[in-house]
PDB file of N, CA and C in Angstrom:
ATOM      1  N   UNK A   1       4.921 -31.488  11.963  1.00  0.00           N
ATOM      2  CA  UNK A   1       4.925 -30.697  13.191  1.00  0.00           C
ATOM      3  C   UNK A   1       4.688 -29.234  12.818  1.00  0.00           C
ATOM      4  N   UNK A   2       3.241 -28.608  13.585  1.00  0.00           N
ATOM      5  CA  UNK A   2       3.201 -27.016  13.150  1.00  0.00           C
ATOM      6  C   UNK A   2       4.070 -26.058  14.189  1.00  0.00           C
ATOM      7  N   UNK A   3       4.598 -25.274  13.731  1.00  0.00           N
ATOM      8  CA  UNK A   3       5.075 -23.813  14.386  1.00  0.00           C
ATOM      9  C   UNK A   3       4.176 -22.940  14.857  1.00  0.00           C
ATOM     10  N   UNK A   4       4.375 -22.874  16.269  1.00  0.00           N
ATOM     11  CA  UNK A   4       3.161 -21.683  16.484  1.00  0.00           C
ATOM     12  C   UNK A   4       3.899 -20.232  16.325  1.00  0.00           C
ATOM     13  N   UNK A   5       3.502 -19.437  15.401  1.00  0.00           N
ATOM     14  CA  UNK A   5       3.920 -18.344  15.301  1.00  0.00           C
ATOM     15  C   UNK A   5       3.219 -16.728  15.605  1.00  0.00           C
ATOM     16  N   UNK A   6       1.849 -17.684  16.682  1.00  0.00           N
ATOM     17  CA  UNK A   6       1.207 -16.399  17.386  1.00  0.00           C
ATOM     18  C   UNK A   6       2.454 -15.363  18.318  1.00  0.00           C
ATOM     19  N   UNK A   7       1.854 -14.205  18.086  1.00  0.00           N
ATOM     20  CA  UNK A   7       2.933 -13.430  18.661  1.00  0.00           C
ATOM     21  C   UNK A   7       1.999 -12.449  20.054  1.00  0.00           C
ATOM     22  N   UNK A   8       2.693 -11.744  20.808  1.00  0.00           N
ATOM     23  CA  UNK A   8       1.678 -11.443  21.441  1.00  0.00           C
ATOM     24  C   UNK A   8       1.396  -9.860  20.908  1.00  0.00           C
ATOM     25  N   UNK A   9       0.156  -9.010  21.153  1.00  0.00           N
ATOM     26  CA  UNK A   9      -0.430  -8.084  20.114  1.00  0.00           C
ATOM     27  C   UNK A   9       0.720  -6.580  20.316  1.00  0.00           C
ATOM     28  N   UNK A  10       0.834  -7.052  21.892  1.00  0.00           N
ATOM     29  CA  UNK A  10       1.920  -5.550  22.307  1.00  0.00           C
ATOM     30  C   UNK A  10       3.176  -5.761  21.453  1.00  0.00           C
ATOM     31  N   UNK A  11       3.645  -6.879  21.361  1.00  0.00           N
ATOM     32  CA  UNK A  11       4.983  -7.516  20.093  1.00  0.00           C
ATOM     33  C   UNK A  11       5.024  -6.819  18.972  1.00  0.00           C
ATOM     34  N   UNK A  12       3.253  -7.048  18.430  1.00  0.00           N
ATOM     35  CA  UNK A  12       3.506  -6.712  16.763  1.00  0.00           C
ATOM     36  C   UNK A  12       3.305  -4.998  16.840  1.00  0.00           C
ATOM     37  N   UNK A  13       2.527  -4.899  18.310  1.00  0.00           N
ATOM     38  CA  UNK A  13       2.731  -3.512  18.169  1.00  0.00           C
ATOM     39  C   UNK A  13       3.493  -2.392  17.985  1.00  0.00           C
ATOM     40  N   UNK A  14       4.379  -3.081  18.619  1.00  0.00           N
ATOM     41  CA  UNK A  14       5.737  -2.226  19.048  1.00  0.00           C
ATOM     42  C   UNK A  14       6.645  -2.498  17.489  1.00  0.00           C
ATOM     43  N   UNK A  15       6.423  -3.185  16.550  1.00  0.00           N
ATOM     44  CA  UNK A  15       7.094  -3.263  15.508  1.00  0.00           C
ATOM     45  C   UNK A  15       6.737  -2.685  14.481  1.00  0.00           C
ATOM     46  N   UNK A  16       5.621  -2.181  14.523  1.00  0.00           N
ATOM     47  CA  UNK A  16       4.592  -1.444  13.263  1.00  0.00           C
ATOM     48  C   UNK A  16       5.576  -0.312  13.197  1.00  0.00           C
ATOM     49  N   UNK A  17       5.679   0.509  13.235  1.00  0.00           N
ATOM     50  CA  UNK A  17       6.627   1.690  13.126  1.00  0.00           C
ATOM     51  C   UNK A  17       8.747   1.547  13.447  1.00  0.00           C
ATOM     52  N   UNK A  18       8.859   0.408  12.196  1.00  0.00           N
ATOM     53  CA  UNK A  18      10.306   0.202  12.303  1.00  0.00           C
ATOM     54  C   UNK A  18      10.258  -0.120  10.830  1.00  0.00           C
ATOM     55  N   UNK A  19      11.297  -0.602  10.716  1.00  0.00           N
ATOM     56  CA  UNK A  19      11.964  -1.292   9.362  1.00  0.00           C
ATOM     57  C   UNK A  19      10.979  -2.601   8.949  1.00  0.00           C
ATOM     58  N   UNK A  20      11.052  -3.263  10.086  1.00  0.00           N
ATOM     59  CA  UNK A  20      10.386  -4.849  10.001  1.00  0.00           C
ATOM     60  C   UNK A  20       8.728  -4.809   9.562  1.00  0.00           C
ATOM     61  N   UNK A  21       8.232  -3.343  10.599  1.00  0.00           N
ATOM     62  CA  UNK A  21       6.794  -3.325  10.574  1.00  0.00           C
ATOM     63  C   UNK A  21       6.369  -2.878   8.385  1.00  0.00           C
ATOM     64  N   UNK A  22       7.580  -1.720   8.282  1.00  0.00           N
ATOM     65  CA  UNK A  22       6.893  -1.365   7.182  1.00  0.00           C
ATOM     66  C   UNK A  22       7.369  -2.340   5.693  1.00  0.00           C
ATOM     67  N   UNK A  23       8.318  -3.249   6.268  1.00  0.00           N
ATOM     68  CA  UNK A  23       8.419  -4.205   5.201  1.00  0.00           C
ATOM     69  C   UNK A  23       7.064  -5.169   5.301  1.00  0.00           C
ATOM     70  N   UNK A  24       6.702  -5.379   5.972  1.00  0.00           N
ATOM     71  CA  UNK A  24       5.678  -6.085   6.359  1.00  0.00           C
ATOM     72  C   UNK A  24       4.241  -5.873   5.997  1.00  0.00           C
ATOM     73  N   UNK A  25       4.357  -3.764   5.903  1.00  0.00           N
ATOM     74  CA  UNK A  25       3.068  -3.692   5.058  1.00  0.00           C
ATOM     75  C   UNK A  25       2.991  -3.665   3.881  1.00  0.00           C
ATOM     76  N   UNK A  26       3.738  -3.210   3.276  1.00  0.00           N
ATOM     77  CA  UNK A  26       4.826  -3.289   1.764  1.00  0.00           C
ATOM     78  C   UNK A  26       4.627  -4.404   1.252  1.00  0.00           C
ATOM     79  N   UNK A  27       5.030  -5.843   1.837  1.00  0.00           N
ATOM     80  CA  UNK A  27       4.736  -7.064   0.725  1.00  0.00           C
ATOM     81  C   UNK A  27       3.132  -7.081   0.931  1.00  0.00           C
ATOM     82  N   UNK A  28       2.585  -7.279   2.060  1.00  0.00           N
ATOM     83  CA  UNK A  28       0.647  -7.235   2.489  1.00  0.00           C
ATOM     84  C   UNK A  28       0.400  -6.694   1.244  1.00  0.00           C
ATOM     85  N   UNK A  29       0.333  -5.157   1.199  1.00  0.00           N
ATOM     86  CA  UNK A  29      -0.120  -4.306   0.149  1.00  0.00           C
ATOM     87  C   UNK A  29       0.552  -4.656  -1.516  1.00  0.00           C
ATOM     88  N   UNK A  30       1.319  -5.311  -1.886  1.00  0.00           N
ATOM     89  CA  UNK A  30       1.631  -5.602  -2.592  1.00  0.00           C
ATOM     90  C   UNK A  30       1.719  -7.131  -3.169  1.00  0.00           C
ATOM     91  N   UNK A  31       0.608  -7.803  -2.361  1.00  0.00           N
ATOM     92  CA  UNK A  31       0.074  -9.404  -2.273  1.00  0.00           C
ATOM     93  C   UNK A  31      -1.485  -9.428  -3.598  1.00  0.00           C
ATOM     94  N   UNK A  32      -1.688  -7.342  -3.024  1.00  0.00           N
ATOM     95  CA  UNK A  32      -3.329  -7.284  -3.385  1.00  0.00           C
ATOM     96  C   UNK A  32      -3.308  -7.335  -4.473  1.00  0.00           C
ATOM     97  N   UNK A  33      -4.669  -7.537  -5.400  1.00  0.00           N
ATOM     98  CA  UNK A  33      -5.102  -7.458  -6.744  1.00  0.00           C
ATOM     99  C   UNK A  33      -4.680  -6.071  -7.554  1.00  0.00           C
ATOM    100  N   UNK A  34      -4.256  -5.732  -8.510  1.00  0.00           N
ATOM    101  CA  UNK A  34      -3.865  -4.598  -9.360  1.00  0.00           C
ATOM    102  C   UNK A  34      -5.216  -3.864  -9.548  1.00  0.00           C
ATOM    103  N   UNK A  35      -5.569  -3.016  -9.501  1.00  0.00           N
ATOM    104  CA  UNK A  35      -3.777  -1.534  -9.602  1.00  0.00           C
ATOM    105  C   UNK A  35      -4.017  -1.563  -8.574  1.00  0.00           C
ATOM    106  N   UNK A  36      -2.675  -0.866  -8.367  1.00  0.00           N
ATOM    107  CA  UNK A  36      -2.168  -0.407  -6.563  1.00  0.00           C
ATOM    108  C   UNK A  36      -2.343   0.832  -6.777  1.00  0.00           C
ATOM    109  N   UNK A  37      -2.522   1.638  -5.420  1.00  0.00           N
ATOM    110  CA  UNK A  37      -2.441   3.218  -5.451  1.00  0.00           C
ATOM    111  C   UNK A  37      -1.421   3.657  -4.784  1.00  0.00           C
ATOM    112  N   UNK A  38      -0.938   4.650  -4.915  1.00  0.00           N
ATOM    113  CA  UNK A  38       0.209   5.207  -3.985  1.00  0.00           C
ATOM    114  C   UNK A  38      -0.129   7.055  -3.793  1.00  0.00           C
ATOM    115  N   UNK A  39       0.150   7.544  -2.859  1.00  0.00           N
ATOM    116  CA  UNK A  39      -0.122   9.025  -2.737  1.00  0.00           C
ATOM    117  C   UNK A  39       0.719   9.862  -3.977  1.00  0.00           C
ATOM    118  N   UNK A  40       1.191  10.592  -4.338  1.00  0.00           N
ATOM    119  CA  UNK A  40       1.649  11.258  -5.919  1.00  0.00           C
ATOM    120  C   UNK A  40       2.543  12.115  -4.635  1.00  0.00           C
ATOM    121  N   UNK A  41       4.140  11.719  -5.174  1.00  0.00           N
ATOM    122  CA  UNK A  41       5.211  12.581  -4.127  1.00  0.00           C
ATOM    123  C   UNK A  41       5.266  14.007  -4.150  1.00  0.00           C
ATOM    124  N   UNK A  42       4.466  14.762  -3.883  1.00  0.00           N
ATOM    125  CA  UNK A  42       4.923  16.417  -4.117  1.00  0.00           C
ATOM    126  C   UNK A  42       3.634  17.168  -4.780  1.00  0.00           C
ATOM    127  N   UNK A  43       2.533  16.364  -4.610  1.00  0.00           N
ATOM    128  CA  UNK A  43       1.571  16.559  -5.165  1.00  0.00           C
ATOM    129  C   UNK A  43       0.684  16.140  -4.159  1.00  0.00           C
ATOM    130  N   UNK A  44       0.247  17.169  -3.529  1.00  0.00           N
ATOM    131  CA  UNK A  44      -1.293  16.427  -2.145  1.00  0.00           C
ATOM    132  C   UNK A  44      -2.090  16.489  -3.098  1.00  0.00           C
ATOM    133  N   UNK A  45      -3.071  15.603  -2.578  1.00  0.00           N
ATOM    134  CA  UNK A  45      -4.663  15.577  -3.238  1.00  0.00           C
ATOM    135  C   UNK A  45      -4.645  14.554  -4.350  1.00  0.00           C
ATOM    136  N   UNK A  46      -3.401  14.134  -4.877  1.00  0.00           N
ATOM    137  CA  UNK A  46      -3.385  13.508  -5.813  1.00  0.00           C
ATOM    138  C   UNK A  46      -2.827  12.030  -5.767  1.00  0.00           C
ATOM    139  N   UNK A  47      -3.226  10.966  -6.429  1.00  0.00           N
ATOM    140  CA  UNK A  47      -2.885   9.612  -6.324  1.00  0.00           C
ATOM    141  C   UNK A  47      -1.506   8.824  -7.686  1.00  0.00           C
ATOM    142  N   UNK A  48      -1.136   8.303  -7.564  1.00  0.00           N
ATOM    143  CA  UNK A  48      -1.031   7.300  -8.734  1.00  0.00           C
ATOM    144  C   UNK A  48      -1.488   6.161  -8.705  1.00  0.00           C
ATOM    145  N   UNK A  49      -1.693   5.460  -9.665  1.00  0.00           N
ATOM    146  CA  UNK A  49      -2.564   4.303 -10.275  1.00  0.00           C
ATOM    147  C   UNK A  49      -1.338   3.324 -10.649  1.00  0.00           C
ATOM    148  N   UNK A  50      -1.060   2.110 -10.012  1.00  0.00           N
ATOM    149  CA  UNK A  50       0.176   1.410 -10.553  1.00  0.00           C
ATOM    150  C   UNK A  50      -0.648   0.413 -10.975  1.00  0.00           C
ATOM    151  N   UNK A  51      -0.637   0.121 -12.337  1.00  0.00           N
ATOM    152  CA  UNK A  51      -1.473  -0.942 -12.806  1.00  0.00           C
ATOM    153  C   UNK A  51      -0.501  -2.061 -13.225  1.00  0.00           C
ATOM    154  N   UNK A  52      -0.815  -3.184 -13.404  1.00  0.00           N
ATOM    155  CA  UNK A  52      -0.148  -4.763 -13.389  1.00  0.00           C
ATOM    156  C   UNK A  52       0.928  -4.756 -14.250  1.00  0.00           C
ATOM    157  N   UNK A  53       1.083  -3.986 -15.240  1.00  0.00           N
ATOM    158  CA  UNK A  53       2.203  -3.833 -16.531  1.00  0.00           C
ATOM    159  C   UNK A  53       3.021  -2.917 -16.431  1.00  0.00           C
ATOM    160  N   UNK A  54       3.277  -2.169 -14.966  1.00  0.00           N
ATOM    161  CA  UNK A  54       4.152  -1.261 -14.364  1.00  0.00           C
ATOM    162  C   UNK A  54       3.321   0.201 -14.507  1.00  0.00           C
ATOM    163  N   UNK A  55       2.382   0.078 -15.385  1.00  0.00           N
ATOM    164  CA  UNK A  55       2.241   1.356 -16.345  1.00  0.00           C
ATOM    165  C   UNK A  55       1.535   2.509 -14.491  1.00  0.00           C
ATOM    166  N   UNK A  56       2.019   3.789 -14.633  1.00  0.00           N
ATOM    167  CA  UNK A  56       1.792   4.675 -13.554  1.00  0.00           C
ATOM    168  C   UNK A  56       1.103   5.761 -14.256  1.00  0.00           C
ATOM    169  N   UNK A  57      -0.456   6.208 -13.724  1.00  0.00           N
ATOM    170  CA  UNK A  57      -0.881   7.310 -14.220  1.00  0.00           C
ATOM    171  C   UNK A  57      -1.213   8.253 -12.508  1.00  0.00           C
ATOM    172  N   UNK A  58      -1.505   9.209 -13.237  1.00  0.00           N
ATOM    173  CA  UNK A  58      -2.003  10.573 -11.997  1.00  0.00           C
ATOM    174  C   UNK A  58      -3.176  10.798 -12.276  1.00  0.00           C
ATOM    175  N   UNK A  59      -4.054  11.173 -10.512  1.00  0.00           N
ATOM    176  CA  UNK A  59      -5.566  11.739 -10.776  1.00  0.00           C
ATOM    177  C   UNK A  59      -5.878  11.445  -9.219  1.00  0.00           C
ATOM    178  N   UNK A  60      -6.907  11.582  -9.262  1.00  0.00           N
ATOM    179  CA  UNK A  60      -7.661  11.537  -7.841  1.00  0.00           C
ATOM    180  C   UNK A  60      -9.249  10.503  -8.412  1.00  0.00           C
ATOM    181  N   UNK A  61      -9.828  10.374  -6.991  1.00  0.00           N
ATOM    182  CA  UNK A  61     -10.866   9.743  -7.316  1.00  0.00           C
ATOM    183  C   UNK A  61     -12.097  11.001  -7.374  1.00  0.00           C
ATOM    184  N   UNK A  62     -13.145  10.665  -8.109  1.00  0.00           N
ATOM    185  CA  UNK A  62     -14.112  11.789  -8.288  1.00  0.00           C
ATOM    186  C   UNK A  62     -15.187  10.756  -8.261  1.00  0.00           C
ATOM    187  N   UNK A  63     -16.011  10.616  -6.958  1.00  0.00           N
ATOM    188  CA  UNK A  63     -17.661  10.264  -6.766  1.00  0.00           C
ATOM    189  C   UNK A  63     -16.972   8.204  -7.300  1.00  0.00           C
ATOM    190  N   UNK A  64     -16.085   7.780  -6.805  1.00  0.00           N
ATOM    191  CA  UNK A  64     -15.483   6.646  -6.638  1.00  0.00           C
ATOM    192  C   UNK A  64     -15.213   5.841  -7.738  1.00  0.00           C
ATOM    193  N   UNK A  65     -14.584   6.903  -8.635  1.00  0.00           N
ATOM    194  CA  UNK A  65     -14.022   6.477  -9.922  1.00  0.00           C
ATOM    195  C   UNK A  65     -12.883   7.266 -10.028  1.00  0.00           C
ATOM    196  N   UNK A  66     -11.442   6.186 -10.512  1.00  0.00           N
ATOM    197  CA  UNK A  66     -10.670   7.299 -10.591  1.00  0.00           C
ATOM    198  C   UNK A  66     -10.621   8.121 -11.787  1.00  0.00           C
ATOM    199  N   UNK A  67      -9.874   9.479 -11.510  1.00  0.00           N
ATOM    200  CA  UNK A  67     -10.163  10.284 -13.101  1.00  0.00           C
ATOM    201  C   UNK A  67      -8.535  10.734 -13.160  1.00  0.00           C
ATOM    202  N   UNK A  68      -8.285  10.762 -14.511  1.00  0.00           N
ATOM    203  CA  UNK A  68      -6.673  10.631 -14.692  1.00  0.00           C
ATOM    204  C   UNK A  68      -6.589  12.720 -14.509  1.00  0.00           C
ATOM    205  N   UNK A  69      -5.163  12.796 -14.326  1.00  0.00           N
ATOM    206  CA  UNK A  69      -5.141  14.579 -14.359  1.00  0.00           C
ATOM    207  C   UNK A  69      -4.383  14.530 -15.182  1.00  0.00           C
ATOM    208  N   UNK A  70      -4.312  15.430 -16.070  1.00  0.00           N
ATOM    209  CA  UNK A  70      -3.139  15.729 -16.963  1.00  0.00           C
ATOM    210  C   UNK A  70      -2.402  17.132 -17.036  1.00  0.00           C
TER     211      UNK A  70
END
């Protein structure tokens, strides 16, 4: 027996901006293929690189490659 677990769109709407919505993008984004990016806390303009072995570097992308900053 399947579960229908369509929801209706105003539902999921109204949940995107809570606890539930951003756990929700959190595992999504963290389902994807390595490295992950994350914005760099206290640093605009700049990214981190979370690659599969925890390892975290800094940089931005330059012409769609990232380039590390040091």
């Amino acid at each position: 027996m399947s579960r229908d677990v369509r929801r209706p769109v105003s539902e999921c709407l109204a949940s995107v901006d809570s606890e539930e919505g951003r756990k929700r993008v959190a595992q999504y984004l963290n389902s994807l293929p390595f490295p992950h990016y994350e914005s760099a806390p206290d640093q605009p303009g700049l990214l981190v690189r979370v690659d599969e072995d925890g390892t975290r570097s800094l940089g931005r992308f330059v012409d769609g490659a990232f380039q590390l900053v040091q």
